[in-house]
PDB file of N, CA and C in Angstrom:
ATOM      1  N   UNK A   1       4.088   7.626  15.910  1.00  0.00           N
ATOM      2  CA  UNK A   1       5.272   8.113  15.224  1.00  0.00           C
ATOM      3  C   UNK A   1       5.818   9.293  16.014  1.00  0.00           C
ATOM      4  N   UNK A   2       7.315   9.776  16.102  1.00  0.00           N
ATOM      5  CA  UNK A   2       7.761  10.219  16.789  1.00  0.00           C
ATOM      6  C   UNK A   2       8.247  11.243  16.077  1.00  0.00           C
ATOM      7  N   UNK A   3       7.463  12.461  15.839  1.00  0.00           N
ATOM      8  CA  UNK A   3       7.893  13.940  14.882  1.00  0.00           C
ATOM      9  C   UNK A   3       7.342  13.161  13.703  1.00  0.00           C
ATOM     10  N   UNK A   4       7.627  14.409  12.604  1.00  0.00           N
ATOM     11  CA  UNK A   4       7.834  14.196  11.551  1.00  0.00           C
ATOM     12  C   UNK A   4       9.204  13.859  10.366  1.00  0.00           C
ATOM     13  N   UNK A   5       8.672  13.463   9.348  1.00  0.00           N
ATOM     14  CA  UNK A   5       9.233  12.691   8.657  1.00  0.00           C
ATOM     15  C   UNK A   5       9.662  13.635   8.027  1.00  0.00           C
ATOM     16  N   UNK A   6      11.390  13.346   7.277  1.00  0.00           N
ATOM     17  CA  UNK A   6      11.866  14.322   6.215  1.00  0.00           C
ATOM     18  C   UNK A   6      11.589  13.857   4.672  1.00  0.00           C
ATOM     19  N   UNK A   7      11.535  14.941   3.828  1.00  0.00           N
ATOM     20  CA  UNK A   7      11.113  15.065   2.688  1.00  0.00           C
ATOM     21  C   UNK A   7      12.187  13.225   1.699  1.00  0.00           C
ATOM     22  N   UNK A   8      13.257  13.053   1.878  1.00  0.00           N
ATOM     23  CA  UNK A   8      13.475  11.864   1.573  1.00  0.00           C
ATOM     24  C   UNK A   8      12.888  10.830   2.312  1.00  0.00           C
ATOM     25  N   UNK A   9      13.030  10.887   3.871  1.00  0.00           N
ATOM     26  CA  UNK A   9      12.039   9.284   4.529  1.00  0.00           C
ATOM     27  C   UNK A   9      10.923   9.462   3.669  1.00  0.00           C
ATOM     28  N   UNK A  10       9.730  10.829   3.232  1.00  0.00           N
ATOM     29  CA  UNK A  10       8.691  10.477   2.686  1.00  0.00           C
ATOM     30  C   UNK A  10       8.936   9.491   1.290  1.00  0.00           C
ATOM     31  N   UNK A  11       9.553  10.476   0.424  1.00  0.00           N
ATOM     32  CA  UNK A  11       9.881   9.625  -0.791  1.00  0.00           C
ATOM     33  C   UNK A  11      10.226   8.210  -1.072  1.00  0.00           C
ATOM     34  N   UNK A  12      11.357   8.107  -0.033  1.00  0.00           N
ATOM     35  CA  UNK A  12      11.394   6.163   0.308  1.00  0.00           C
ATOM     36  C   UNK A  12      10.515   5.534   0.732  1.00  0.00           C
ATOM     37  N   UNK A  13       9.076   5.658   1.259  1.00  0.00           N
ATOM     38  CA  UNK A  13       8.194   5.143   1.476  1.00  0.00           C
ATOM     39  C   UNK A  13       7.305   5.601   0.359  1.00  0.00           C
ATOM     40  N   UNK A  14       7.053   6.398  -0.558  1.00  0.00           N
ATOM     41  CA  UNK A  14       6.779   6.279  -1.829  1.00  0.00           C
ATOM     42  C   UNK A  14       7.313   5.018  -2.888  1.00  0.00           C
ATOM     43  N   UNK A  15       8.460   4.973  -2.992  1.00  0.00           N
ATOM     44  CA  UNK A  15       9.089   4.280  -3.251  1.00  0.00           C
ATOM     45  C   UNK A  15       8.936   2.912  -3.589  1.00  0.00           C
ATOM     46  N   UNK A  16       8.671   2.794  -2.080  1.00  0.00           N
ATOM     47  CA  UNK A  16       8.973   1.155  -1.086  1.00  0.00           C
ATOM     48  C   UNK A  16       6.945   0.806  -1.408  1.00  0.00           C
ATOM     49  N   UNK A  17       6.557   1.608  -1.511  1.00  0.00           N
ATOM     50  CA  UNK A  17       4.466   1.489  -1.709  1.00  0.00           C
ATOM     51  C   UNK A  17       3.891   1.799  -2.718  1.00  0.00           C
ATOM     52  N   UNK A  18       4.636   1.909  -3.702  1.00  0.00           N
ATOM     53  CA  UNK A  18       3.957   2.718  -5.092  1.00  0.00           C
ATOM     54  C   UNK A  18       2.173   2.228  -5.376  1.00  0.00           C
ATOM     55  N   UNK A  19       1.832   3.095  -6.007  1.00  0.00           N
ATOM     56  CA  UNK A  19       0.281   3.069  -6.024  1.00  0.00           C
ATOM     57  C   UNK A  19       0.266   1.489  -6.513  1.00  0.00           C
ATOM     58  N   UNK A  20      -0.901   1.066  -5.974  1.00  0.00           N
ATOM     59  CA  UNK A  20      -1.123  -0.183  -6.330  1.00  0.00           C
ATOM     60  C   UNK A  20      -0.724  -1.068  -5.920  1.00  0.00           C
ATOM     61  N   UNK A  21       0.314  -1.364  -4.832  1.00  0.00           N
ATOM     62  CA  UNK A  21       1.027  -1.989  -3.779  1.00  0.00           C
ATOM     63  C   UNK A  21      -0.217  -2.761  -3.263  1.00  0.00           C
ATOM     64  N   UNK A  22      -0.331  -3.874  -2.964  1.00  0.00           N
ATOM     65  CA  UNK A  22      -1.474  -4.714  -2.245  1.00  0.00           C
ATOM     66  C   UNK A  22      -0.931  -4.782  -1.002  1.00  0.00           C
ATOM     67  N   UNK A  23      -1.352  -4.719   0.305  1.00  0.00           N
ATOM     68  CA  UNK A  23      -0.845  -4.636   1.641  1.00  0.00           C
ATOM     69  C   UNK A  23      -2.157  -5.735   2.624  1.00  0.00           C
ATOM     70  N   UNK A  24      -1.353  -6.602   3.158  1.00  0.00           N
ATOM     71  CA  UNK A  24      -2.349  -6.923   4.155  1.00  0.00           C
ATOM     72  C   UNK A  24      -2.406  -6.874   5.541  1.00  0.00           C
ATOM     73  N   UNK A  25      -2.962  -6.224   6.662  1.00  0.00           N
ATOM     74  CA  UNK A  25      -2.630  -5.595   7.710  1.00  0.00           C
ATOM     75  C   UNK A  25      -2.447  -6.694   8.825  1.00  0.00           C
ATOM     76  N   UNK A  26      -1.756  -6.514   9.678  1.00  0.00           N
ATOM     77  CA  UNK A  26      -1.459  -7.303  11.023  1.00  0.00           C
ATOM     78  C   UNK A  26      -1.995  -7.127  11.836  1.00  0.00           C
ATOM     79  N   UNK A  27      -1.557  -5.715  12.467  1.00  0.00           N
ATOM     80  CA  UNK A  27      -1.772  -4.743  14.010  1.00  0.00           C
ATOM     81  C   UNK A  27      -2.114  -3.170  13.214  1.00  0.00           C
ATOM     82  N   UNK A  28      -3.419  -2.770  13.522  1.00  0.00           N
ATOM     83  CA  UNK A  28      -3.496  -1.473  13.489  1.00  0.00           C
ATOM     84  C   UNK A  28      -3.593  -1.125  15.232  1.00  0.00           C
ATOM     85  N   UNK A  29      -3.210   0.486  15.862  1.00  0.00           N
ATOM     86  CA  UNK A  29      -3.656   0.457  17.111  1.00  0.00           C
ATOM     87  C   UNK A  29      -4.445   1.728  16.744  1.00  0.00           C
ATOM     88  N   UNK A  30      -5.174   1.655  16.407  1.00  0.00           N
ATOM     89  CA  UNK A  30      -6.823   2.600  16.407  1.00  0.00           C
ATOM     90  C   UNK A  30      -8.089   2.274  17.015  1.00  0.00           C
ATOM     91  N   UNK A  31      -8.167   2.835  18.508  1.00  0.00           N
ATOM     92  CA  UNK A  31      -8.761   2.416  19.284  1.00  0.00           C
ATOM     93  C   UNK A  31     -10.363   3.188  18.796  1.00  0.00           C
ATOM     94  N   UNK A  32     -10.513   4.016  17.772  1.00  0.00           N
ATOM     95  CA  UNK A  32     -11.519   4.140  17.012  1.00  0.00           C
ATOM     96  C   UNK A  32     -12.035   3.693  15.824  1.00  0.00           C
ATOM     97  N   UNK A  33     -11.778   3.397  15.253  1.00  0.00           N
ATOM     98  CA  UNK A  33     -12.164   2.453  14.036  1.00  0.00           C
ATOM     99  C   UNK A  33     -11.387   1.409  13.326  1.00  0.00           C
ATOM    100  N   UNK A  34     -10.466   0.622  13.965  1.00  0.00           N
ATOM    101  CA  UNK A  34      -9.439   0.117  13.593  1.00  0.00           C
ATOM    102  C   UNK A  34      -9.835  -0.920  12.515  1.00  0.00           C
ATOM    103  N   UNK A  35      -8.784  -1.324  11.098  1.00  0.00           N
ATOM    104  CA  UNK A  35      -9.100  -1.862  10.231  1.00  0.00           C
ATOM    105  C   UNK A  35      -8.705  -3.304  10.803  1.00  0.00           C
ATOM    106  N   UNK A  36      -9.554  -4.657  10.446  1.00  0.00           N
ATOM    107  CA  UNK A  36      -9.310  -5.707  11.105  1.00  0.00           C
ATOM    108  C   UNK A  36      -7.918  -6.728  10.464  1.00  0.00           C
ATOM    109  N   UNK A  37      -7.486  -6.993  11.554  1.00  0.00           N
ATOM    110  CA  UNK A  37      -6.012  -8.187  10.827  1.00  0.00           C
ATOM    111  C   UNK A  37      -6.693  -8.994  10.061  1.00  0.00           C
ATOM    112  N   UNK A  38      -5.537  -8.649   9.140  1.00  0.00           N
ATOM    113  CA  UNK A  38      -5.721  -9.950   8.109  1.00  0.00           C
ATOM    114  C   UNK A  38      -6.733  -9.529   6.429  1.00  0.00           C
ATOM    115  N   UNK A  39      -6.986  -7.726   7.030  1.00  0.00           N
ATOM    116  CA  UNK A  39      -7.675  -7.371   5.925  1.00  0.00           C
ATOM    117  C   UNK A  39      -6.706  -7.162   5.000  1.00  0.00           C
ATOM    118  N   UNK A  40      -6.845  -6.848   3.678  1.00  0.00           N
ATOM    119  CA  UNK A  40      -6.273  -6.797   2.450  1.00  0.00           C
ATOM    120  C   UNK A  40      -6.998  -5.750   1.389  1.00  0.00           C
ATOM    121  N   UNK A  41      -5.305  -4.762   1.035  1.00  0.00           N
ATOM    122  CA  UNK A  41      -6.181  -3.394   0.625  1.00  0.00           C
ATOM    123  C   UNK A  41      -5.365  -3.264  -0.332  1.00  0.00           C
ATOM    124  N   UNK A  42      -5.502  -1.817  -1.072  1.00  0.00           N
ATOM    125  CA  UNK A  42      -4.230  -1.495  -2.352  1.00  0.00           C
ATOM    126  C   UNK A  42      -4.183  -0.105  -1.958  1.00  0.00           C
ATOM    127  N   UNK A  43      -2.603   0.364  -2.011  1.00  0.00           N
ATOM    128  CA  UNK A  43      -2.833   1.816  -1.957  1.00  0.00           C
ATOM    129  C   UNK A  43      -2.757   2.714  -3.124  1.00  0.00           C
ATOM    130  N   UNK A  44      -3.270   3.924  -2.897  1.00  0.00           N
ATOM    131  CA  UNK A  44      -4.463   4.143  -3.656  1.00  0.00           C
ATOM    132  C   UNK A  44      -3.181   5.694  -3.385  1.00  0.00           C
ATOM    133  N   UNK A  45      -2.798   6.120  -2.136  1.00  0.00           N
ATOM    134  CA  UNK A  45      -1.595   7.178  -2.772  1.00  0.00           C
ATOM    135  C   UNK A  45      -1.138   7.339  -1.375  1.00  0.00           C
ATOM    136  N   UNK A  46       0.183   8.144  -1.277  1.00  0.00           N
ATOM    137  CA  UNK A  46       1.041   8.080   0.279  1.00  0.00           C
ATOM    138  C   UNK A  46       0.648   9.508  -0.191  1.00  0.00           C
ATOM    139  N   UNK A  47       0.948  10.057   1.153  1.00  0.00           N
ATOM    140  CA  UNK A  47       0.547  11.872   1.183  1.00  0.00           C
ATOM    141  C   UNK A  47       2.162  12.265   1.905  1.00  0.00           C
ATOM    142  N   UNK A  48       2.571  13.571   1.617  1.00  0.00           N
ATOM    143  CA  UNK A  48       3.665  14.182   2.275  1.00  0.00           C
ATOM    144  C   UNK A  48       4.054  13.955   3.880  1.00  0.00           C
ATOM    145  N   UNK A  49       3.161  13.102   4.728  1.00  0.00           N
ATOM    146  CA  UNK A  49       3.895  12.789   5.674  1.00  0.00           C
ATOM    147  C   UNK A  49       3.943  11.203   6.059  1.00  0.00           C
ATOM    148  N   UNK A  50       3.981  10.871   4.755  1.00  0.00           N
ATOM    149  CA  UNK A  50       4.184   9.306   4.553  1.00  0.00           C
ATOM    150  C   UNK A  50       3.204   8.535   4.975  1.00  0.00           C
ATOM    151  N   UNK A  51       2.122   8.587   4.753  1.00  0.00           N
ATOM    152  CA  UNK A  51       0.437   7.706   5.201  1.00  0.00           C
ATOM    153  C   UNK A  51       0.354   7.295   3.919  1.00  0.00           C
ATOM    154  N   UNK A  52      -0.022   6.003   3.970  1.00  0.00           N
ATOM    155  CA  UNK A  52      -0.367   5.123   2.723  1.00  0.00           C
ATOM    156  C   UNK A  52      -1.915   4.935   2.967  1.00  0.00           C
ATOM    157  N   UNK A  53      -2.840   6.143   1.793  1.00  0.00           N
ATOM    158  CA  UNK A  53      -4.359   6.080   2.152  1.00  0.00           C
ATOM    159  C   UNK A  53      -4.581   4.851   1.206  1.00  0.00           C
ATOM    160  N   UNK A  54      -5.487   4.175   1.368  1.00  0.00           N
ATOM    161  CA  UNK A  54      -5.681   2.672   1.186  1.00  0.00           C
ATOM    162  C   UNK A  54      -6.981   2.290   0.599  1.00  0.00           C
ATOM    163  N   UNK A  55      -7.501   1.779  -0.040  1.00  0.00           N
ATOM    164  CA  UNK A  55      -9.050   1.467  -0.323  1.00  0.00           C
ATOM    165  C   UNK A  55      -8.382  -0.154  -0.221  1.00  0.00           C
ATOM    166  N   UNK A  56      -8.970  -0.314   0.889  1.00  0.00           N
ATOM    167  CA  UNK A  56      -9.503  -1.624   1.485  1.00  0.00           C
ATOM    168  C   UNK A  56     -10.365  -2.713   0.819  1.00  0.00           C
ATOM    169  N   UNK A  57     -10.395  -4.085   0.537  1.00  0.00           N
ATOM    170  CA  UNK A  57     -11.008  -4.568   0.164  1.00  0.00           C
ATOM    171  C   UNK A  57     -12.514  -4.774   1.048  1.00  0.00           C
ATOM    172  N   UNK A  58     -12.646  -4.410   2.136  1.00  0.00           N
ATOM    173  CA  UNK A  58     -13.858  -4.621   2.695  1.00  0.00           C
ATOM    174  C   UNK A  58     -14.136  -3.126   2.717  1.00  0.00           C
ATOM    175  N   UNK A  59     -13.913  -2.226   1.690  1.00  0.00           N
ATOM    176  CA  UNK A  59     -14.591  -0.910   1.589  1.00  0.00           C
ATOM    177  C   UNK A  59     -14.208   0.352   2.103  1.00  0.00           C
ATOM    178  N   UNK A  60     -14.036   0.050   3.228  1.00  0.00           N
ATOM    179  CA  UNK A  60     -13.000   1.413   3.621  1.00  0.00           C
ATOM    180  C   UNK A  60     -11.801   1.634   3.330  1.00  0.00           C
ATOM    181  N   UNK A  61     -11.460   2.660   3.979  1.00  0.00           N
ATOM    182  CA  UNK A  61     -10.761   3.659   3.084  1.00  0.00           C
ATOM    183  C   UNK A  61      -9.585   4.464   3.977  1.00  0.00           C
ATOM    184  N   UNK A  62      -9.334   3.982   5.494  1.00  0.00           N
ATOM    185  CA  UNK A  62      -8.420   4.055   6.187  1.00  0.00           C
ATOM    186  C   UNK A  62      -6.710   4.171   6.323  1.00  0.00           C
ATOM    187  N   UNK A  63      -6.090   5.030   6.132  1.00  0.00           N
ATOM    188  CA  UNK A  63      -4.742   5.171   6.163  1.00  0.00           C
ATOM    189  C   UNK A  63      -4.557   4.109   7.291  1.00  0.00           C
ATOM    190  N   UNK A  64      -2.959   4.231   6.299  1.00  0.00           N
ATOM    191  CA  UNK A  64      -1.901   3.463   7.363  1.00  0.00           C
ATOM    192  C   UNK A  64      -0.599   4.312   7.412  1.00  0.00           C
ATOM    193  N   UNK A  65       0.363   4.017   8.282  1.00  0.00           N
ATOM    194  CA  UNK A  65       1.419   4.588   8.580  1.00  0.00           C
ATOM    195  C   UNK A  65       2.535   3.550   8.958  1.00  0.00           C
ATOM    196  N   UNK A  66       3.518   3.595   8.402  1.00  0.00           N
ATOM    197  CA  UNK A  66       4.244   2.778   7.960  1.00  0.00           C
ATOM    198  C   UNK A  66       5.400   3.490   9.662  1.00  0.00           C
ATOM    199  N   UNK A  67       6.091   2.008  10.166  1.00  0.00           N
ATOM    200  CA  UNK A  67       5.929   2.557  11.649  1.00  0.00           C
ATOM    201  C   UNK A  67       5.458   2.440  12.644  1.00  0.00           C
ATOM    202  N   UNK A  68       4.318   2.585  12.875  1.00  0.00           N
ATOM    203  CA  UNK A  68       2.812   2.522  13.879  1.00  0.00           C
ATOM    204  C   UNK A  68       2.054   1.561  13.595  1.00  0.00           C
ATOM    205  N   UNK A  69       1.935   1.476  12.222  1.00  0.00           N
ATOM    206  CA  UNK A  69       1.272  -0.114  11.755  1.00  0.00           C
ATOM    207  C   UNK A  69       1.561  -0.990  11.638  1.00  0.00           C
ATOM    208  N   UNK A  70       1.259  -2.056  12.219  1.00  0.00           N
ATOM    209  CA  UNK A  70       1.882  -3.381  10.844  1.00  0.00           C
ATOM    210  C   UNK A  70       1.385  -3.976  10.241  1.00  0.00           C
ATOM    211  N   UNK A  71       1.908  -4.172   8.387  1.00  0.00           N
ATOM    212  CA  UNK A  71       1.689  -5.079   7.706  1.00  0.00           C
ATOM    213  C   UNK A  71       2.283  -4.969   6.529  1.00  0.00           C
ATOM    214  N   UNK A  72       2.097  -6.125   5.713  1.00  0.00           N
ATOM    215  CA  UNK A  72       2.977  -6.880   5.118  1.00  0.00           C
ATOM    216  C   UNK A  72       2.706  -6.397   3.317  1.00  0.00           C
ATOM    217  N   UNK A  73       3.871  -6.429   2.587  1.00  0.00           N
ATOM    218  CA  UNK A  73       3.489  -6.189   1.395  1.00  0.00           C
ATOM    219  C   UNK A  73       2.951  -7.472   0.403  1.00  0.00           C
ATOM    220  N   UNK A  74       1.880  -8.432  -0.318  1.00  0.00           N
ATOM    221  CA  UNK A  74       1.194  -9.063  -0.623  1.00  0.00           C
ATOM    222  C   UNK A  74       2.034  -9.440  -2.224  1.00  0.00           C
ATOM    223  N   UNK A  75       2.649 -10.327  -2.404  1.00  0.00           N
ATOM    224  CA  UNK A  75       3.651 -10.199  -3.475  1.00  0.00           C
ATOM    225  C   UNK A  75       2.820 -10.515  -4.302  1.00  0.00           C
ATOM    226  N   UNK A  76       3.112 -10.156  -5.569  1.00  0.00           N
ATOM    227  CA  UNK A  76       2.417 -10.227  -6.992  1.00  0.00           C
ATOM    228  C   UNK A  76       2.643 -11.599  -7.415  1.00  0.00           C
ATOM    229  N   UNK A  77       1.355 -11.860  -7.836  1.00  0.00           N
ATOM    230  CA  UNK A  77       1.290 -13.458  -8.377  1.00  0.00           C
ATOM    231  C   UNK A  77       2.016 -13.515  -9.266  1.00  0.00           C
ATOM    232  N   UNK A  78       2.264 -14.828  -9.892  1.00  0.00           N
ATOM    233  CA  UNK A  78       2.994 -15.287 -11.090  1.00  0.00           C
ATOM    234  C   UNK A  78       2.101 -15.150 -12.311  1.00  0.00           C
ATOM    235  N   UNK A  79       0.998 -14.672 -12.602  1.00  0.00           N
ATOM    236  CA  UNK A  79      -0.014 -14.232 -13.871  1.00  0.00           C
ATOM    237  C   UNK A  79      -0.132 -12.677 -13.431  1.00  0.00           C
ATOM    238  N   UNK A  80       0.072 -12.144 -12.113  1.00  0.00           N
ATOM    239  CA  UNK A  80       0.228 -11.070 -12.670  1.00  0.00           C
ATOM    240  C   UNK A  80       1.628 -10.281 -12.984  1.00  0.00           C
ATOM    241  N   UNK A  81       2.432 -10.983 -12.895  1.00  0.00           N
ATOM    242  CA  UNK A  81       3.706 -10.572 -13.567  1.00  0.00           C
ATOM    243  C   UNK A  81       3.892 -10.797 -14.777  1.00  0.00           C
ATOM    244  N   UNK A  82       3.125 -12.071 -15.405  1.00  0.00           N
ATOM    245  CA  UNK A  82       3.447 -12.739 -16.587  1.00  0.00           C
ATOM    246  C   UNK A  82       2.664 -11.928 -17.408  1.00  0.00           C
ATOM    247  N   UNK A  83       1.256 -11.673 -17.330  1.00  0.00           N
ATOM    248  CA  UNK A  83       0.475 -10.373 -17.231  1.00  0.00           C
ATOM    249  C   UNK A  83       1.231  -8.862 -18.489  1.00  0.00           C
ATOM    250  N   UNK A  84       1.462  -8.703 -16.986  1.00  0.00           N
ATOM    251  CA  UNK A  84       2.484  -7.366 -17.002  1.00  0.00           C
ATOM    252  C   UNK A  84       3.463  -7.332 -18.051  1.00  0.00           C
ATOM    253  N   UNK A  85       4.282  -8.233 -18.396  1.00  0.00           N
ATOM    254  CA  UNK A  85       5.342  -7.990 -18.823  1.00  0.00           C
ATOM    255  C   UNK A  85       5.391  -8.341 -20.586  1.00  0.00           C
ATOM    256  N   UNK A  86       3.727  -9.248 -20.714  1.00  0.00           N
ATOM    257  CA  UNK A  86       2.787  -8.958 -21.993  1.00  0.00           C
ATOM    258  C   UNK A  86       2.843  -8.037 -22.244  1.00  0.00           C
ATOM    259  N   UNK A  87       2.314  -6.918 -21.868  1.00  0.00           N
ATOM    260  CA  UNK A  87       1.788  -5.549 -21.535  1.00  0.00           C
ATOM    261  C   UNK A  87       2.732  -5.010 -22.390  1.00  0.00           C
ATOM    262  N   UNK A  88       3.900  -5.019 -21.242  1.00  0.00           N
ATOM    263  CA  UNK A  88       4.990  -4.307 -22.077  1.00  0.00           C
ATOM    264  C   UNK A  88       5.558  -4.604 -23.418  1.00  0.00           C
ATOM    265  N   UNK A  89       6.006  -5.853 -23.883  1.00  0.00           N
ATOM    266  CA  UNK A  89       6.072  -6.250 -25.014  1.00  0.00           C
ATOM    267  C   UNK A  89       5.314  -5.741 -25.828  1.00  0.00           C
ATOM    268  N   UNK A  90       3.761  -5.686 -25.528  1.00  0.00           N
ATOM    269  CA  UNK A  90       3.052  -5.676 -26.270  1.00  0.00           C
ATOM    270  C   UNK A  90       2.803  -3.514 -26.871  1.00  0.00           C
ATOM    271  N   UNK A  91       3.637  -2.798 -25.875  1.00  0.00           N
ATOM    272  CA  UNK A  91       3.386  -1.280 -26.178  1.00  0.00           C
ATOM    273  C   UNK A  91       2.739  -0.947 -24.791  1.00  0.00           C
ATOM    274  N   UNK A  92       2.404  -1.375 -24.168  1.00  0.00           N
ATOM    275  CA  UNK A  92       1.559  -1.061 -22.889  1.00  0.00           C
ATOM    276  C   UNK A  92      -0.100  -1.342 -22.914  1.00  0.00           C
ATOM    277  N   UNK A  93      -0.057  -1.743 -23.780  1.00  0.00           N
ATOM    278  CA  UNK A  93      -2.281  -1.903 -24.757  1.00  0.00           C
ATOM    279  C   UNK A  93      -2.393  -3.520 -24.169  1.00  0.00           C
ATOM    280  N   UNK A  94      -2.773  -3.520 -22.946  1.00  0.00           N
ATOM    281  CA  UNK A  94      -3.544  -4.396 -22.679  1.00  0.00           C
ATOM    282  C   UNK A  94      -4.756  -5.278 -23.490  1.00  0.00           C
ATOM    283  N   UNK A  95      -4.750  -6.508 -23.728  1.00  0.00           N
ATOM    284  CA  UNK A  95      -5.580  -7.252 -24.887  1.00  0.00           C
ATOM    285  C   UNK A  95      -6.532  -8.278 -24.769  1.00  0.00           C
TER     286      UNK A  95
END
């Protein structure tokens, strides 16, 4: 990434990743511990210079950076929308 990010780019990538976002990665270039393509994570919270820290389904716990990384946002199934929108009807009290 090239500088830093302003206080709105952060927020639009808040935005665009809200907690719980499922992401599955392409290309990391972390020539130290890089998370493998094709893994699949949820983020867990973006920090003020827009890193989406991640708990990984294979356990770690590796940021990403939206930019420098690539990968893809994991669209929400059709039960978990149908799910969800129980939920709401229902007061938010899951049953």
């Amino acid at each position: 990434m090239k500088g830093f990010l302003s206080q709105k780019q952060v927020e639009t990538i808040k935005e665009q990743y809200p907690v719980g976002t499922r992401i599955e990665l392409i290309h990391m270039d972390d020539p130290y511990g890089p998370i493998e393509a094709g893994t699949q994570g949820t983020v867990e919270s973006v920090d003020d210079a827009g890193t989406l820290h991640m708990q990984w389904d294979n356990g770690r716990t590796l940021g990403i950076v939206p930019g420098e990384d690539q990968f893809k946002v994991i669209p929400r199934s059709q039960e978990d929308v149908k799910e969800n929108d129980q939920n709401q009807t229902m007061g938010g009290m899951g049953m």
